[in-house]
N, C-alpha and C. Protein backbone atom coordinates (compact mmCIF):
# COMPACT_ATOMS: atom_id res chain seq x y z
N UNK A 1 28.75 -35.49 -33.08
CA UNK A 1 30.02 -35.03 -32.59
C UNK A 1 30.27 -35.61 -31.20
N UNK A 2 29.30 -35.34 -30.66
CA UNK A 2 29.33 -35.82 -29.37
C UNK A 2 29.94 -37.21 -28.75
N UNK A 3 28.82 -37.94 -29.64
CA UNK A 3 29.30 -39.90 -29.88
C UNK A 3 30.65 -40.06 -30.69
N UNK A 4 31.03 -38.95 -31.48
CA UNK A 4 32.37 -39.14 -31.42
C UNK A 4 33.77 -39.19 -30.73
N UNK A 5 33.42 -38.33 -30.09
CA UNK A 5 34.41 -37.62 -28.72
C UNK A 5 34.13 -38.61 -27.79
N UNK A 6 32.68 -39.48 -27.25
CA UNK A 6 33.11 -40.46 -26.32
C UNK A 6 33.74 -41.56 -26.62
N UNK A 7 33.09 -41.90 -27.79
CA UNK A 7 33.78 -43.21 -28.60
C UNK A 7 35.88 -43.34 -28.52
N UNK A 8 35.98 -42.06 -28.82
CA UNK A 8 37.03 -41.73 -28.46
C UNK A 8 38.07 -41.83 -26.83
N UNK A 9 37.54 -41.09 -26.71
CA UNK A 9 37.47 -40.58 -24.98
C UNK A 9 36.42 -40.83 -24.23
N UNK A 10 36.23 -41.57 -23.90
CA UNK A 10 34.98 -41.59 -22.50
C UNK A 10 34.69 -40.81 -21.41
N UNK A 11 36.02 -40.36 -20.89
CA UNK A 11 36.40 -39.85 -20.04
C UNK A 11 36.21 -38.35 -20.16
N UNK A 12 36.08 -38.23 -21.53
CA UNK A 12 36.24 -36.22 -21.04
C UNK A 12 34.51 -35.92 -21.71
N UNK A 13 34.50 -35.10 -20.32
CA UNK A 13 32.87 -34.53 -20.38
C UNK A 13 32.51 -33.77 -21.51
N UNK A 14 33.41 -33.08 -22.18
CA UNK A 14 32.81 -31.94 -23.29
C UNK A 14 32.01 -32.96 -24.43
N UNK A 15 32.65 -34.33 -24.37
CA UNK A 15 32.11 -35.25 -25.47
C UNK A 15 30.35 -35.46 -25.25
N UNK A 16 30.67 -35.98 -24.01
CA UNK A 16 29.50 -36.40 -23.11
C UNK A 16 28.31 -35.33 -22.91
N UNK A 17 28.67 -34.25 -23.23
CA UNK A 17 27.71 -32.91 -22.97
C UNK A 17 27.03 -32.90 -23.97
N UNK A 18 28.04 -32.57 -25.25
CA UNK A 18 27.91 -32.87 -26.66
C UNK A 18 26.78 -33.92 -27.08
N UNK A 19 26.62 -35.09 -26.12
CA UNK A 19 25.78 -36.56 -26.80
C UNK A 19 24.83 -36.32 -25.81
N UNK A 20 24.71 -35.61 -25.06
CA UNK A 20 23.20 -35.54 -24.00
C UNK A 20 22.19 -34.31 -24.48
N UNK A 21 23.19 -33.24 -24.78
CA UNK A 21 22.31 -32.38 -25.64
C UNK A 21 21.74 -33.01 -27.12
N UNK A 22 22.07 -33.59 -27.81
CA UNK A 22 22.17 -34.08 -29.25
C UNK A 22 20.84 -34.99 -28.87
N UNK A 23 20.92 -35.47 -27.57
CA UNK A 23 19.92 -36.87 -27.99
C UNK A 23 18.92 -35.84 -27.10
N UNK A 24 18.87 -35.10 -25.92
CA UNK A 24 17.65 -34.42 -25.83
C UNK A 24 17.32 -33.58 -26.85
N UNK A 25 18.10 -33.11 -28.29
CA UNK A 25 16.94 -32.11 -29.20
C UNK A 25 16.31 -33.07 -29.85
N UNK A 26 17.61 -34.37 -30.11
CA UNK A 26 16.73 -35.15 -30.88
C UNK A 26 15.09 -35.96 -30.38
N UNK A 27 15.23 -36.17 -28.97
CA UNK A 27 13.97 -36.99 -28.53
C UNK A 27 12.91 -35.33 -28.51
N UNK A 28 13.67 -34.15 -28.83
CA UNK A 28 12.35 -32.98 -28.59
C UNK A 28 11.76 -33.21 -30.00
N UNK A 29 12.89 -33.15 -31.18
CA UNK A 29 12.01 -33.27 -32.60
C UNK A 29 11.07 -34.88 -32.81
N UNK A 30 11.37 -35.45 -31.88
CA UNK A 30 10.30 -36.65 -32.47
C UNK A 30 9.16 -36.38 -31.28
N UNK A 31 9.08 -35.50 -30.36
CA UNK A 31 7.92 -35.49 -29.65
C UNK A 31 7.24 -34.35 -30.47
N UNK A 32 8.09 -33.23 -30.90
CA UNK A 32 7.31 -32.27 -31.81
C UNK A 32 6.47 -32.48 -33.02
N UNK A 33 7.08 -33.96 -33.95
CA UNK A 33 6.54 -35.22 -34.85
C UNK A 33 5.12 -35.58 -34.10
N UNK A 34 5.05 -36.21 -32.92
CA UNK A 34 4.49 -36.86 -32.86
C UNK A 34 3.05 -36.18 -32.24
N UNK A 35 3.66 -34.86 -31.86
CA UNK A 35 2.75 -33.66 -31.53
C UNK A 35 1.49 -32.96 -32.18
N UNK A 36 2.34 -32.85 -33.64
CA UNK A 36 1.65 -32.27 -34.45
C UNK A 36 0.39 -33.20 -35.32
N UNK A 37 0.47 -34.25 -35.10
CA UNK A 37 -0.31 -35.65 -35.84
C UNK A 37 -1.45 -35.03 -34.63
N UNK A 38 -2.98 -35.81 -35.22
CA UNK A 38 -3.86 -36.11 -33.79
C UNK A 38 -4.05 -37.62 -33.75
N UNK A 39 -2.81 -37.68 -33.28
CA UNK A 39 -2.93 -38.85 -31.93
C UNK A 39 -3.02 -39.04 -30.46
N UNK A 40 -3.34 -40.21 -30.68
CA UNK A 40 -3.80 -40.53 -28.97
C UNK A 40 -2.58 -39.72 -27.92
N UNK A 41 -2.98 -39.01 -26.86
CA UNK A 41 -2.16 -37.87 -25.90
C UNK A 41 -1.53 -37.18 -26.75
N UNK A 42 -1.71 -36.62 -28.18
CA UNK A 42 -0.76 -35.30 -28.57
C UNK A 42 -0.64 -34.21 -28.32
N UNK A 43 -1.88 -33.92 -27.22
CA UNK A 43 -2.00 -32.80 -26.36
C UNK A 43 -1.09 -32.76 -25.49
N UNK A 44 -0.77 -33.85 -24.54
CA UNK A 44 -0.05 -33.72 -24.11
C UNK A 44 1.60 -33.81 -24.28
N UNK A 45 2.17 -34.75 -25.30
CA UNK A 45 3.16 -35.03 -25.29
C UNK A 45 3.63 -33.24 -26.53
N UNK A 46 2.58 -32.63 -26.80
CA UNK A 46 3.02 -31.29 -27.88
C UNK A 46 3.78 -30.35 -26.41
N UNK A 47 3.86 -30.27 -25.15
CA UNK A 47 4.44 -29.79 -24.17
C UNK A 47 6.77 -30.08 -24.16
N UNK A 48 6.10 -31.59 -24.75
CA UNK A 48 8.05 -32.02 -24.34
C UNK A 48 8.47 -31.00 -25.15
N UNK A 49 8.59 -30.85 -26.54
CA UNK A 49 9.68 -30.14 -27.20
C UNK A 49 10.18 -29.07 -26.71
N UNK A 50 9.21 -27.98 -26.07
CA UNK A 50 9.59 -26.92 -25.08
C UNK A 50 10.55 -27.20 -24.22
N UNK A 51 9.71 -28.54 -23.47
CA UNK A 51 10.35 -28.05 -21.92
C UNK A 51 11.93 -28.69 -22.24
N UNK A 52 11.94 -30.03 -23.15
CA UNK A 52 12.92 -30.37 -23.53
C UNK A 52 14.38 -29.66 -24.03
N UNK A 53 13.82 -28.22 -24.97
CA UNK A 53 14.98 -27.32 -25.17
C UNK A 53 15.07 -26.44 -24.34
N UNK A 54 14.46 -26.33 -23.34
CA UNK A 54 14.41 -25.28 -22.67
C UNK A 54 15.37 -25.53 -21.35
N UNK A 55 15.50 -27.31 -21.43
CA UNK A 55 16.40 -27.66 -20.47
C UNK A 55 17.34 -28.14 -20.60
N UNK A 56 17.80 -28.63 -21.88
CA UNK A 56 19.05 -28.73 -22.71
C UNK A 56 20.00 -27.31 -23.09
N UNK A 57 19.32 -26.74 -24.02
CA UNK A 57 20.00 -26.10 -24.77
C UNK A 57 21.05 -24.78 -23.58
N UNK A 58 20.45 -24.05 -23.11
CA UNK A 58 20.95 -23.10 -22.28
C UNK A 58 22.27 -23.49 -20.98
N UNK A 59 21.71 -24.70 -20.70
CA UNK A 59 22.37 -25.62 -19.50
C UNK A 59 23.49 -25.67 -20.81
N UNK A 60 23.34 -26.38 -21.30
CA UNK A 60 24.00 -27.35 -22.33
C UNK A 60 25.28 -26.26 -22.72
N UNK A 61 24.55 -25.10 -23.29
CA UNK A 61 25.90 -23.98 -23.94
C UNK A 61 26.89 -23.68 -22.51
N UNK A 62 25.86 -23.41 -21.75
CA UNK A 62 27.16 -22.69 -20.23
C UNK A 62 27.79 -23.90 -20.14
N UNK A 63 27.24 -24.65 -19.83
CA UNK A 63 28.50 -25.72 -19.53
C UNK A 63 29.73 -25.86 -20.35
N UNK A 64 29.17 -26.18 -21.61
CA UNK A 64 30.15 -25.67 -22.61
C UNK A 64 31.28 -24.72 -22.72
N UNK A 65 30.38 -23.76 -22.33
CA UNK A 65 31.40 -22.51 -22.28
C UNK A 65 32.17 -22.25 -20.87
N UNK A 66 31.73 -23.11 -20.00
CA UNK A 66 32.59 -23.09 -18.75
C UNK A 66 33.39 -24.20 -18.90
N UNK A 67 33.10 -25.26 -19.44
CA UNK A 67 34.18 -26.74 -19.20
C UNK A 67 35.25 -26.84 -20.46
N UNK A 68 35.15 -25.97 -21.69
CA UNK A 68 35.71 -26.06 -22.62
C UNK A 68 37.46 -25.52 -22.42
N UNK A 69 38.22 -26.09 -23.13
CA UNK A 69 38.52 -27.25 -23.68
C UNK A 69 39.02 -27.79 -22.75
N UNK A 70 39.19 -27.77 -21.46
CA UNK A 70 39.78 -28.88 -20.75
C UNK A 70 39.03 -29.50 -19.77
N UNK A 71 37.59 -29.47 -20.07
CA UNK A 71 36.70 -30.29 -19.15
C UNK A 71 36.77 -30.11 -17.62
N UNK A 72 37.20 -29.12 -17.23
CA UNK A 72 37.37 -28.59 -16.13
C UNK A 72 37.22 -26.95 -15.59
N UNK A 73 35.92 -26.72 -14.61
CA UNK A 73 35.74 -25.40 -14.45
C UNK A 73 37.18 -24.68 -14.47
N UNK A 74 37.41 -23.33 -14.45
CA UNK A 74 38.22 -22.51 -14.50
C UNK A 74 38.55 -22.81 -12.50
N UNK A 75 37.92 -21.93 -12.06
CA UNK A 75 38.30 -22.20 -10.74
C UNK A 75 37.08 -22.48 -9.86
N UNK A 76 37.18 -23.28 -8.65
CA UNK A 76 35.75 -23.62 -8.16
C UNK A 76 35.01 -22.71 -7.50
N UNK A 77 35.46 -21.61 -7.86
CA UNK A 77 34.29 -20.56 -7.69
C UNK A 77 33.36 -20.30 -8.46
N UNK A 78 33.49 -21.17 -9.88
CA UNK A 78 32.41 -20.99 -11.21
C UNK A 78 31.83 -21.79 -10.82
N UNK A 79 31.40 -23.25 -9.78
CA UNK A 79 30.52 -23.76 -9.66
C UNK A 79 29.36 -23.48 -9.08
N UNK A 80 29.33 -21.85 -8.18
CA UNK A 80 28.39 -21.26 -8.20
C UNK A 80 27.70 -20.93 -9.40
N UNK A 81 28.05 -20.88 -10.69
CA UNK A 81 27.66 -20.19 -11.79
C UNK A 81 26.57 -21.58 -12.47
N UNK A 82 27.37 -22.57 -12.14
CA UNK A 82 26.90 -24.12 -12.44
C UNK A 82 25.28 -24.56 -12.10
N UNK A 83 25.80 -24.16 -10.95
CA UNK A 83 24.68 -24.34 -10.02
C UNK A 83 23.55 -23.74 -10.31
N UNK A 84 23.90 -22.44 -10.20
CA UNK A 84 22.40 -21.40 -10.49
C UNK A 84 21.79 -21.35 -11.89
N UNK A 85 22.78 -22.03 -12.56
CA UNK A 85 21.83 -21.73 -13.70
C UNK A 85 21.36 -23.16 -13.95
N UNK A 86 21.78 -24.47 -13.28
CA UNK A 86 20.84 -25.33 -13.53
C UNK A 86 19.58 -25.37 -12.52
N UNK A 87 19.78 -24.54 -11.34
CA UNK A 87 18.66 -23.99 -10.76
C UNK A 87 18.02 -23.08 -11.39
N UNK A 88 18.12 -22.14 -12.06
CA UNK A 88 17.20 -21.28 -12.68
C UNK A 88 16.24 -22.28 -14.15
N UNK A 89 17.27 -22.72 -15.10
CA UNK A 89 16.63 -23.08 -15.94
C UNK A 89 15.84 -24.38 -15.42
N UNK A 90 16.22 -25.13 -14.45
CA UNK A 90 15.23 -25.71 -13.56
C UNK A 90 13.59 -25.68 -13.55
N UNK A 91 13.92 -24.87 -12.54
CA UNK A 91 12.68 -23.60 -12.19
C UNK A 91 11.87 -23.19 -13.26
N UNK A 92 12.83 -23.07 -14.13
CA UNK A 92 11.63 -22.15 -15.81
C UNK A 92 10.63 -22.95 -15.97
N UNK A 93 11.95 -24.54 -16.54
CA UNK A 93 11.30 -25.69 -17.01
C UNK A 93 9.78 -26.04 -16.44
N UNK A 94 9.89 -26.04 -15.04
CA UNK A 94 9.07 -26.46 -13.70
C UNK A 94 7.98 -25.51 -13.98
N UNK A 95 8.13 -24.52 -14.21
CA UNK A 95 7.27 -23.42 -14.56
C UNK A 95 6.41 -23.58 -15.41
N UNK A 96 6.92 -23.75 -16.53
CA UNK A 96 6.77 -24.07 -18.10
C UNK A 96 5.54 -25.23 -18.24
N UNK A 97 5.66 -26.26 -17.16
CA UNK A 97 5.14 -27.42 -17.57
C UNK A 97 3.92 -27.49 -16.21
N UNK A 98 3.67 -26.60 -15.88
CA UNK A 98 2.92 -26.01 -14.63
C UNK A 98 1.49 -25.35 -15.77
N UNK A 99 2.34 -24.05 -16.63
CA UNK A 99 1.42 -23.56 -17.31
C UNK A 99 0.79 -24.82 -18.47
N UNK A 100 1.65 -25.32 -19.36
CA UNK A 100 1.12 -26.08 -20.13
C UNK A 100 0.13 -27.02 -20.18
N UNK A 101 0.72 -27.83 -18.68
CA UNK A 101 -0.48 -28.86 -18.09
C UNK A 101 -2.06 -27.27 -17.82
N UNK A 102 -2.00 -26.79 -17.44
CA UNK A 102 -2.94 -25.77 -17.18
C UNK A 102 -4.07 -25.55 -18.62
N UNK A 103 -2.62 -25.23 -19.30
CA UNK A 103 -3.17 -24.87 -20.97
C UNK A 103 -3.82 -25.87 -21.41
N UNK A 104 -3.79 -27.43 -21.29
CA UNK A 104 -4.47 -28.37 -21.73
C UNK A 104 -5.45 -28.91 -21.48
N UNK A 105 -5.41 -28.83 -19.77
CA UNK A 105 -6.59 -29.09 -19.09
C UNK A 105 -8.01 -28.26 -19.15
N UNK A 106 -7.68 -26.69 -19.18
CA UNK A 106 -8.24 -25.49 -20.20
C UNK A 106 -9.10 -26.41 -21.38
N UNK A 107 -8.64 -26.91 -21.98
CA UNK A 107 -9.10 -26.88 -23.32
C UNK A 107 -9.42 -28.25 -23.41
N UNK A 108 -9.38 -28.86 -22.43
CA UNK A 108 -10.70 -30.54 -22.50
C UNK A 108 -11.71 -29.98 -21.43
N UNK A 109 -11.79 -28.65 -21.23
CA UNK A 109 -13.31 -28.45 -20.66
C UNK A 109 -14.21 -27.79 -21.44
């Protein structure tokens, strides 16, 4: 959908949101692929799919639901709203991949 709307329009972000989320679930399901095999670093690369939706998907809907349909916040007082939540889900992510590296290193001793 996404690559449709830019193909179209270049210019309007809802397309563009649309094709950045799409290609981060998609690069999470081929790290989750490549996770589950035992191959060489699948310890480590079994971490992306998480942190990957964890930093797409949530970002991805608010924006959505703030830029829709005219690709433009409501008023620029919602860019506080922008902000904090790509600071929070930030932070999770950052979090997330804090414990995991932890969880792995754990378990090659």
């Amino acid at each position: 959908m996404g690559a449709l709307i830019v193909s179209r329009r270049p210019g309007n972000v809802i397309g563009w949101i649309y094709a950045v989320v799409a290609l981060v679930l998609a690069a999470s399901q081929v790290t989750g692929g490549y996770a589950s095999r035992s191959l060489p670093g699948s310890a480590w690369v079994a971490l992306l799919p998480d942190l990957l939706w964890l930093a797409a998907v949530p970002v991805g809907v608010t924006l959505l639901m703030l830029l829709f349909p005219t690709g433009h916040l409501p008023s620029p007082r919602w860019q506080l709203v922008v902000w904090a939540t790509v600071g929070v889900y930030g932070v999770l992510t950052a979090l997330l991949a804090v414990v995991y590296v932890g969880v792995v290193l754990a378990q090659r001793r």
